[in-house]
PDB file of N, CA and C in Angstrom:
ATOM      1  N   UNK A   1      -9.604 -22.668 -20.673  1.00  0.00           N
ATOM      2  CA  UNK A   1      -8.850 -21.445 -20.523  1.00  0.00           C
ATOM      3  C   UNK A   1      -8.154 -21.456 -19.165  1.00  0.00           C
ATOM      4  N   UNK A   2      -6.519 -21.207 -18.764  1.00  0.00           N
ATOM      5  CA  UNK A   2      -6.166 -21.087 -18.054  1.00  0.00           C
ATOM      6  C   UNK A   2      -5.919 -19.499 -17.629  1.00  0.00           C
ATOM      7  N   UNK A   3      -6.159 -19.511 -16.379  1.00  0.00           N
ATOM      8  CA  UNK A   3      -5.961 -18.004 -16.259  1.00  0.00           C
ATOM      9  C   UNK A   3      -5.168 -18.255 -14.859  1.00  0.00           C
ATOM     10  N   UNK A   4      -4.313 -17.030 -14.930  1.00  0.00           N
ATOM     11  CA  UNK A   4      -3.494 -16.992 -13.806  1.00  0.00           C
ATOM     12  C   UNK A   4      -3.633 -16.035 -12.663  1.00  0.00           C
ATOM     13  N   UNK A   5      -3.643 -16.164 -11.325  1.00  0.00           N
ATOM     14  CA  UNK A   5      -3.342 -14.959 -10.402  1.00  0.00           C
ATOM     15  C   UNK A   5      -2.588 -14.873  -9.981  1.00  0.00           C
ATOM     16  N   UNK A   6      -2.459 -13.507  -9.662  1.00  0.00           N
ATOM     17  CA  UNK A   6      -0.593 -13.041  -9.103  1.00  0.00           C
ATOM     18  C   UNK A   6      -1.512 -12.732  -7.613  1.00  0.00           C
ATOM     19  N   UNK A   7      -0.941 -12.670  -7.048  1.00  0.00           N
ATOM     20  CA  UNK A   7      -0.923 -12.315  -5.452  1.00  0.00           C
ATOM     21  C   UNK A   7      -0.642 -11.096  -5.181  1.00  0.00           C
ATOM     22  N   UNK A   8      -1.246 -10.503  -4.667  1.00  0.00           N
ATOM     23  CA  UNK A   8      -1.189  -8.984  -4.296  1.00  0.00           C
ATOM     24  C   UNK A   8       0.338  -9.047  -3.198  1.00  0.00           C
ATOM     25  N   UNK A   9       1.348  -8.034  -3.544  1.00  0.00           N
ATOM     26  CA  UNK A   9       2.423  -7.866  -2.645  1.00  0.00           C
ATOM     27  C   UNK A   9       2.507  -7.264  -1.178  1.00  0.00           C
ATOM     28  N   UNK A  10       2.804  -7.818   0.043  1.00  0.00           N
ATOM     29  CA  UNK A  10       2.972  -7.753   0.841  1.00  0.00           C
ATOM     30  C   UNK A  10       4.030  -6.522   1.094  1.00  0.00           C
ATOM     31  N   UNK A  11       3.604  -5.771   2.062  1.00  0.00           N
ATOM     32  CA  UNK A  11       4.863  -4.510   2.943  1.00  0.00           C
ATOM     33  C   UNK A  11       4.228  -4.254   4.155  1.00  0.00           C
ATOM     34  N   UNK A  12       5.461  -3.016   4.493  1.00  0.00           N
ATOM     35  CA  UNK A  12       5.232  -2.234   5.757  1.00  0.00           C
ATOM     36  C   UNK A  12       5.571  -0.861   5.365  1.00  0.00           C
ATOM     37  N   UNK A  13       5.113  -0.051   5.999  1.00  0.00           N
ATOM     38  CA  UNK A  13       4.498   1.567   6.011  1.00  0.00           C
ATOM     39  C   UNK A  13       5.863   1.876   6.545  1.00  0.00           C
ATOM     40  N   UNK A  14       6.245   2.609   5.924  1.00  0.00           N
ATOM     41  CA  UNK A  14       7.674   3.563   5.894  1.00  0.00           C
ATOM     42  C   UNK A  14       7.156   4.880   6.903  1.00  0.00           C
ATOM     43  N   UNK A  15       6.453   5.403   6.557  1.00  0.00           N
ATOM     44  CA  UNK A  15       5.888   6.588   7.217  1.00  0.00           C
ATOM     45  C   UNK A  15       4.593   7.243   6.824  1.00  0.00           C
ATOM     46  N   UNK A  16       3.464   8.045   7.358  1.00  0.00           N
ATOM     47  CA  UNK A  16       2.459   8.006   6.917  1.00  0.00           C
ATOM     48  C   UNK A  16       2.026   9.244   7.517  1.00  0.00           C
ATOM     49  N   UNK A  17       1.754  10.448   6.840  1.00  0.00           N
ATOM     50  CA  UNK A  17       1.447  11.708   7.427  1.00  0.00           C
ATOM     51  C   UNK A  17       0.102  12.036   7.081  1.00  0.00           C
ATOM     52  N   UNK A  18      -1.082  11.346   8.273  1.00  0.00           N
ATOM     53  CA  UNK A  18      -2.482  12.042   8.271  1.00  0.00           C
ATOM     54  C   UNK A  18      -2.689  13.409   7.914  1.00  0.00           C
ATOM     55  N   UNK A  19      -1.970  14.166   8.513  1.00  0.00           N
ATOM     56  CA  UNK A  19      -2.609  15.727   7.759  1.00  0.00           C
ATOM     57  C   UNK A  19      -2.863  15.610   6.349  1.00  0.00           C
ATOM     58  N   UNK A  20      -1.526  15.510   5.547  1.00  0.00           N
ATOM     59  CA  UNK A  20      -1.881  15.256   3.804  1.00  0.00           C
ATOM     60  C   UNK A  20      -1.818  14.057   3.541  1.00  0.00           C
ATOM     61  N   UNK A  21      -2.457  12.975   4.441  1.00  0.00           N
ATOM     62  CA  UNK A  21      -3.086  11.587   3.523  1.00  0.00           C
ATOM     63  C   UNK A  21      -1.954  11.017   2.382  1.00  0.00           C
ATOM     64  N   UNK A  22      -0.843  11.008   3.050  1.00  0.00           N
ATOM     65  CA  UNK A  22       0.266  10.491   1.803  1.00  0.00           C
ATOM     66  C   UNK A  22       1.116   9.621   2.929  1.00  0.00           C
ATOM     67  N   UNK A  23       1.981   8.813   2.247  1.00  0.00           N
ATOM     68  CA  UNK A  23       3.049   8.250   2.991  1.00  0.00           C
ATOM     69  C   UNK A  23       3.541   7.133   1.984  1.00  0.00           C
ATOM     70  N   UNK A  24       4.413   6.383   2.621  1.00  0.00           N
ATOM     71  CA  UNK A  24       5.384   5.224   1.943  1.00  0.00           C
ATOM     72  C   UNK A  24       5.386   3.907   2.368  1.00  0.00           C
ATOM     73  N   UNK A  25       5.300   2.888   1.171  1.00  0.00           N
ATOM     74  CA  UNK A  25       5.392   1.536   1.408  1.00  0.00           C
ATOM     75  C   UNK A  25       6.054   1.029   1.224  1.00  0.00           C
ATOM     76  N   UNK A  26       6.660  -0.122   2.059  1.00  0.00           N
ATOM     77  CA  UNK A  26       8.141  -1.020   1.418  1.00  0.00           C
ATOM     78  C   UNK A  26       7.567  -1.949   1.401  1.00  0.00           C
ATOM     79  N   UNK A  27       7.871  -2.500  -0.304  1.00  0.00           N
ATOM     80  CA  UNK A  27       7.252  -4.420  -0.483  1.00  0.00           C
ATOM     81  C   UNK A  27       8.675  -5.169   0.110  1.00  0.00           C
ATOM     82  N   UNK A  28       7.762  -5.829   0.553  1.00  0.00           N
ATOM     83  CA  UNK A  28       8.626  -6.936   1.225  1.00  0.00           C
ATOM     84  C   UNK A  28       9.627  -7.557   0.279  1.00  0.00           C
ATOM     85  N   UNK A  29      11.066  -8.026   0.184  1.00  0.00           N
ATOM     86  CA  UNK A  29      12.118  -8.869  -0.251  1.00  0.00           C
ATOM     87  C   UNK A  29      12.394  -7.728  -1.590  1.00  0.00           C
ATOM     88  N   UNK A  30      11.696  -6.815  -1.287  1.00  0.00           N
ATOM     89  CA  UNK A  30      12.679  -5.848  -2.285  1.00  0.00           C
ATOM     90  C   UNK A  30      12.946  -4.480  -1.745  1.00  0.00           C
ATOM     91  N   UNK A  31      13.850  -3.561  -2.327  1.00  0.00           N
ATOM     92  CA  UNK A  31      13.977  -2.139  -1.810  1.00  0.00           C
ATOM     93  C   UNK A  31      12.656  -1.164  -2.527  1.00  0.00           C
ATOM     94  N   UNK A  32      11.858  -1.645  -2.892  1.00  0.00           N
ATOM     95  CA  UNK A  32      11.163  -0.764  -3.945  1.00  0.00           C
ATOM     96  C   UNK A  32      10.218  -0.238  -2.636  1.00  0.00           C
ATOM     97  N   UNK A  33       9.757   1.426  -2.893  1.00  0.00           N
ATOM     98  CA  UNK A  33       9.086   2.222  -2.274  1.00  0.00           C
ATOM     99  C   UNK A  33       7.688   2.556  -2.825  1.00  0.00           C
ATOM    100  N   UNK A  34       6.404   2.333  -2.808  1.00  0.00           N
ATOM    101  CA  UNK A  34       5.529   3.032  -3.708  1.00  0.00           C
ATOM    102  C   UNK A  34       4.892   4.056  -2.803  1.00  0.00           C
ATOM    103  N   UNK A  35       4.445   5.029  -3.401  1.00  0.00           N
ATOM    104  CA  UNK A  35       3.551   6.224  -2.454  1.00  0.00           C
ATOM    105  C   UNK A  35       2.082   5.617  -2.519  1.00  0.00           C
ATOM    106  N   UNK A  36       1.597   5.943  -1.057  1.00  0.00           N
ATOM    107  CA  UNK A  36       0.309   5.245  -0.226  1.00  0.00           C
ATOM    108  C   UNK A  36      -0.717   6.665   0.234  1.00  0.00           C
ATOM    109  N   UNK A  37      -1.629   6.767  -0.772  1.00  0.00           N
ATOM    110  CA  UNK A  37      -2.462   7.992  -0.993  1.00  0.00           C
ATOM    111  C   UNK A  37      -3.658   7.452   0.128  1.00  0.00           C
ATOM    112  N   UNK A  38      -4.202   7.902   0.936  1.00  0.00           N
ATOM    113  CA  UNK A  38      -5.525   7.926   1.621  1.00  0.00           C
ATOM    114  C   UNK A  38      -6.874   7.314   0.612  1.00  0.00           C
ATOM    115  N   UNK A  39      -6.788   7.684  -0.425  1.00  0.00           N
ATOM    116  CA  UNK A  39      -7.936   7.382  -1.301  1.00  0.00           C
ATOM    117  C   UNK A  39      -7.812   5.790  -1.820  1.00  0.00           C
ATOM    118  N   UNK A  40      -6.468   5.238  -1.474  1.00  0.00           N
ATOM    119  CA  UNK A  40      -5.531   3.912  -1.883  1.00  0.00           C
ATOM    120  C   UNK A  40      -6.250   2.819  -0.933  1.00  0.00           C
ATOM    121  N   UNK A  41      -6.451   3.442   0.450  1.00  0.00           N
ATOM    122  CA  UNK A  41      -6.834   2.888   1.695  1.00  0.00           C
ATOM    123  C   UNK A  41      -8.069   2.021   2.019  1.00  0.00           C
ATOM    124  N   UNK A  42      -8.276   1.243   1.777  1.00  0.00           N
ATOM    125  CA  UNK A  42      -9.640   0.113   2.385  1.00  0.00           C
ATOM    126  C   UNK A  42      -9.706  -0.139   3.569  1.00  0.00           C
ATOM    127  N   UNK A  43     -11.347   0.068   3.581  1.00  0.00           N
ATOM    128  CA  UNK A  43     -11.600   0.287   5.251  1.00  0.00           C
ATOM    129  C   UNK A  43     -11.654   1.004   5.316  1.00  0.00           C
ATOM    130  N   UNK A  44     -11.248   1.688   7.041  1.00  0.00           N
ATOM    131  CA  UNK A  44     -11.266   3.077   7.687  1.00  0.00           C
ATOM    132  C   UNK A  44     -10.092   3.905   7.034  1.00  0.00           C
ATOM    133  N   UNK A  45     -10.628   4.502   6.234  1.00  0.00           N
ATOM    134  CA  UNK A  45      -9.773   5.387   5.285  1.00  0.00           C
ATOM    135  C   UNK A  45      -8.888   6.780   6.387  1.00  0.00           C
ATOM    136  N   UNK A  46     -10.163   7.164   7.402  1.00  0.00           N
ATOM    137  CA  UNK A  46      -9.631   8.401   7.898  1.00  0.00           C
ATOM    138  C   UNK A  46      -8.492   7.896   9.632  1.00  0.00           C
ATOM    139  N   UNK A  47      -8.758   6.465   9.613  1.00  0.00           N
ATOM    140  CA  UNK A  47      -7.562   6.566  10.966  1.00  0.00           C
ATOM    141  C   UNK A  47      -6.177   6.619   9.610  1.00  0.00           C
ATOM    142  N   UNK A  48      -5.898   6.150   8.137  1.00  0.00           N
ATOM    143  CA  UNK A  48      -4.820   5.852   8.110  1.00  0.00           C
ATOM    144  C   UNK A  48      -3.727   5.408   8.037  1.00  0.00           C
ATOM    145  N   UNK A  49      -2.421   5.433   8.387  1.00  0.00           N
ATOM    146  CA  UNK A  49      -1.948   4.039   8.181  1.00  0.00           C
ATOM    147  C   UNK A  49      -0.872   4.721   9.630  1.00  0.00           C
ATOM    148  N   UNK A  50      -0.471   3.457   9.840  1.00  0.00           N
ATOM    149  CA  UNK A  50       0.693   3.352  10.971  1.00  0.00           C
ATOM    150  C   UNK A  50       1.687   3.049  10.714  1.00  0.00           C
ATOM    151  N   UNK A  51       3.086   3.419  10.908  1.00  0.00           N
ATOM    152  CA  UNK A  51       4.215   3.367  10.569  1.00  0.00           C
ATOM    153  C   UNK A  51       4.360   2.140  11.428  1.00  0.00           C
ATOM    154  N   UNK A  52       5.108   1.231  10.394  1.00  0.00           N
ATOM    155  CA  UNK A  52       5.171  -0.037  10.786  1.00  0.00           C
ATOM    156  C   UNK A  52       4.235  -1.109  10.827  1.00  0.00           C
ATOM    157  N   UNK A  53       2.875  -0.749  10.216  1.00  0.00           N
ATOM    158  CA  UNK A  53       1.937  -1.303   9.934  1.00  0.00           C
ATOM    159  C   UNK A  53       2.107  -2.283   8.721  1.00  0.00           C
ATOM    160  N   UNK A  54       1.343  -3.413   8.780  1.00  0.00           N
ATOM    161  CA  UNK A  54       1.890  -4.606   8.007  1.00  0.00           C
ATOM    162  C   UNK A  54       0.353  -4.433   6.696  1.00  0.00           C
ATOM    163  N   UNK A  55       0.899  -4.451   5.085  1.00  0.00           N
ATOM    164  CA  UNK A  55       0.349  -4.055   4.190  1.00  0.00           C
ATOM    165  C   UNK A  55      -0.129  -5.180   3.356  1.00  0.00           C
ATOM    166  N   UNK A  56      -1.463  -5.240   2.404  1.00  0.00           N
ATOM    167  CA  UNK A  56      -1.671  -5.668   1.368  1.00  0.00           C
ATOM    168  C   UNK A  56      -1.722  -4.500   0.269  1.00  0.00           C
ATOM    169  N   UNK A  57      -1.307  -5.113  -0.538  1.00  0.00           N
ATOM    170  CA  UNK A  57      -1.366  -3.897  -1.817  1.00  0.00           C
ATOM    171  C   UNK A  57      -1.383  -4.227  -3.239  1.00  0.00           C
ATOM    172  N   UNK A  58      -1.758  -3.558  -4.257  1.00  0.00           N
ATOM    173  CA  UNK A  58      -0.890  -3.580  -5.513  1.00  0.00           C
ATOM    174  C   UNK A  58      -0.335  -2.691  -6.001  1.00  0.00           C
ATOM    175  N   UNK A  59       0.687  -2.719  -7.276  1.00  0.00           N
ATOM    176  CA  UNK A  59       1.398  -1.702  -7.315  1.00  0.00           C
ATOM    177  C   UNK A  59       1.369  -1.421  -8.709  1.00  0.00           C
ATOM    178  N   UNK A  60       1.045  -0.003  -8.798  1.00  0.00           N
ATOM    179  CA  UNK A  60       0.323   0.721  -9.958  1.00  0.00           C
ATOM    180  C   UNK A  60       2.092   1.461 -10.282  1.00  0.00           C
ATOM    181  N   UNK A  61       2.339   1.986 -11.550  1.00  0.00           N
ATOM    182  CA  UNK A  61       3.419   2.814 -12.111  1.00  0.00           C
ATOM    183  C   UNK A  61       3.134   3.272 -13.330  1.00  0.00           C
ATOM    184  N   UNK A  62       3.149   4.728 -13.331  1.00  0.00           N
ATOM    185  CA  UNK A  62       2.975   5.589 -14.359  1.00  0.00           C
ATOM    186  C   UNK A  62       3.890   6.899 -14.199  1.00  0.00           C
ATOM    187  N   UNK A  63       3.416   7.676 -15.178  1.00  0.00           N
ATOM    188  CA  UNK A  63       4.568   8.728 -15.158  1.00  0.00           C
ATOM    189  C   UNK A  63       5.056   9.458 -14.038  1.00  0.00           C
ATOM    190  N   UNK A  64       4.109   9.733 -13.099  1.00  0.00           N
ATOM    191  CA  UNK A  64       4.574  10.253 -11.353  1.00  0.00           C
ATOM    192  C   UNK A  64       5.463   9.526 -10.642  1.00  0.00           C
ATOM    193  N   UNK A  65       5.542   7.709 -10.922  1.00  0.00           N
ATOM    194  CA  UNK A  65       6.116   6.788  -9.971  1.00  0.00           C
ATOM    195  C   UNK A  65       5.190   5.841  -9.611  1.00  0.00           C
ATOM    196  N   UNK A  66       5.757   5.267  -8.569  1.00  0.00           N
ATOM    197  CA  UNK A  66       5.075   3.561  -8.057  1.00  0.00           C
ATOM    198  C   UNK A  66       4.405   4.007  -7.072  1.00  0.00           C
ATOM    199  N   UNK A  67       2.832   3.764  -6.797  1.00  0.00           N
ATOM    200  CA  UNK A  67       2.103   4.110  -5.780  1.00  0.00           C
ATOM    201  C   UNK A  67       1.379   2.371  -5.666  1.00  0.00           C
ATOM    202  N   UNK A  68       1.101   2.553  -4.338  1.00  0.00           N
ATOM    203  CA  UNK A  68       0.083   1.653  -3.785  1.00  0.00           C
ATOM    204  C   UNK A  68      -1.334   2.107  -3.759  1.00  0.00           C
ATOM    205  N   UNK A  69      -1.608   0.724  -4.042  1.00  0.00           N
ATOM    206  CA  UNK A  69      -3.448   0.905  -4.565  1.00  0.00           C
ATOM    207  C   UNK A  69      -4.074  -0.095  -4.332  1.00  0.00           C
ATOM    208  N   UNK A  70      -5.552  -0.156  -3.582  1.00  0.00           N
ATOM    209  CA  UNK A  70      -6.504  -1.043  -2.659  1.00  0.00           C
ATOM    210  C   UNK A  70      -5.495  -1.442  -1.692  1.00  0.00           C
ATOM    211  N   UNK A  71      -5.041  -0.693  -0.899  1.00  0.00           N
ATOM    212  CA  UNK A  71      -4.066  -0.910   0.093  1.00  0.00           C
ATOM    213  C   UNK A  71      -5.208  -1.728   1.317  1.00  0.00           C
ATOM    214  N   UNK A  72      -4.453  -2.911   1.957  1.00  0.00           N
ATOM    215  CA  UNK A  72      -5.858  -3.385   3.133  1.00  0.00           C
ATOM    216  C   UNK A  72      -4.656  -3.976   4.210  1.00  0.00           C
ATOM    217  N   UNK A  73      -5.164  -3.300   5.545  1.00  0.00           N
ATOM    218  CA  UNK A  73      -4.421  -3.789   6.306  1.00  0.00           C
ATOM    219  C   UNK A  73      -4.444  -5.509   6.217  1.00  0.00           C
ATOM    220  N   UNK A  74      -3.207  -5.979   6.916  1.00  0.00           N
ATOM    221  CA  UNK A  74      -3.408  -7.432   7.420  1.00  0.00           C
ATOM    222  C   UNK A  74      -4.055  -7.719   8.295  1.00  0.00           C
ATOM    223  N   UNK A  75      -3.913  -7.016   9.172  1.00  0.00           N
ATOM    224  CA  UNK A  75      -5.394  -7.554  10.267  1.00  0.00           C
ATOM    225  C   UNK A  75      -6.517  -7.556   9.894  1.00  0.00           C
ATOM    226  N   UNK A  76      -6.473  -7.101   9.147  1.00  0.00           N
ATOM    227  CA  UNK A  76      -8.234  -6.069   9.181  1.00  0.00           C
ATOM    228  C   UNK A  76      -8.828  -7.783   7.546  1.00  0.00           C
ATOM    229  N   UNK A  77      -8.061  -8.658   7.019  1.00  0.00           N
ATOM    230  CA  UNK A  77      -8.501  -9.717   6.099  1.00  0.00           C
ATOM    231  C   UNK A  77      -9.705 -10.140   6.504  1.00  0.00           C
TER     232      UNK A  77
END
């Protein structure tokens, strides 16, 4: 049986507002945006994310739109 893996997509944090735990991700080599929920977050969930912070992710889409999910910083591998 061959089985294949895709690679989780690489971005950076568009903007990220701690009060309501929401903000935006840009995957890398495309324009696509997904929304980056606090609950999305691995690791230290409550520092967050940093604008301009460099992303692992995958990208979930359903009827709301494209969100990021098991989001993990790059440093933090």
């Amino acid at each position: 049986m061959i089985m294949r893996v895709r690679a989780m997509p690489t971005g950076t944090v568009k903007w990220y507002e701690a009060g309501r735990g929401v903000g935006v991700i840009t995957q890398d080599g495309t324009e696509t945006d997904a929304m980056a929920f606090r609950s999305a977050i691995q690791g230290n969930r409550e520092r967050g994310l940093l604008q301009g912070e460099r992303v692992l992710f995958n990208i979930t889409q359903d009827a709301a739109g494209i969100r990021a999910d098991n989001i993990y910083r790059l440093g933090q591998l």
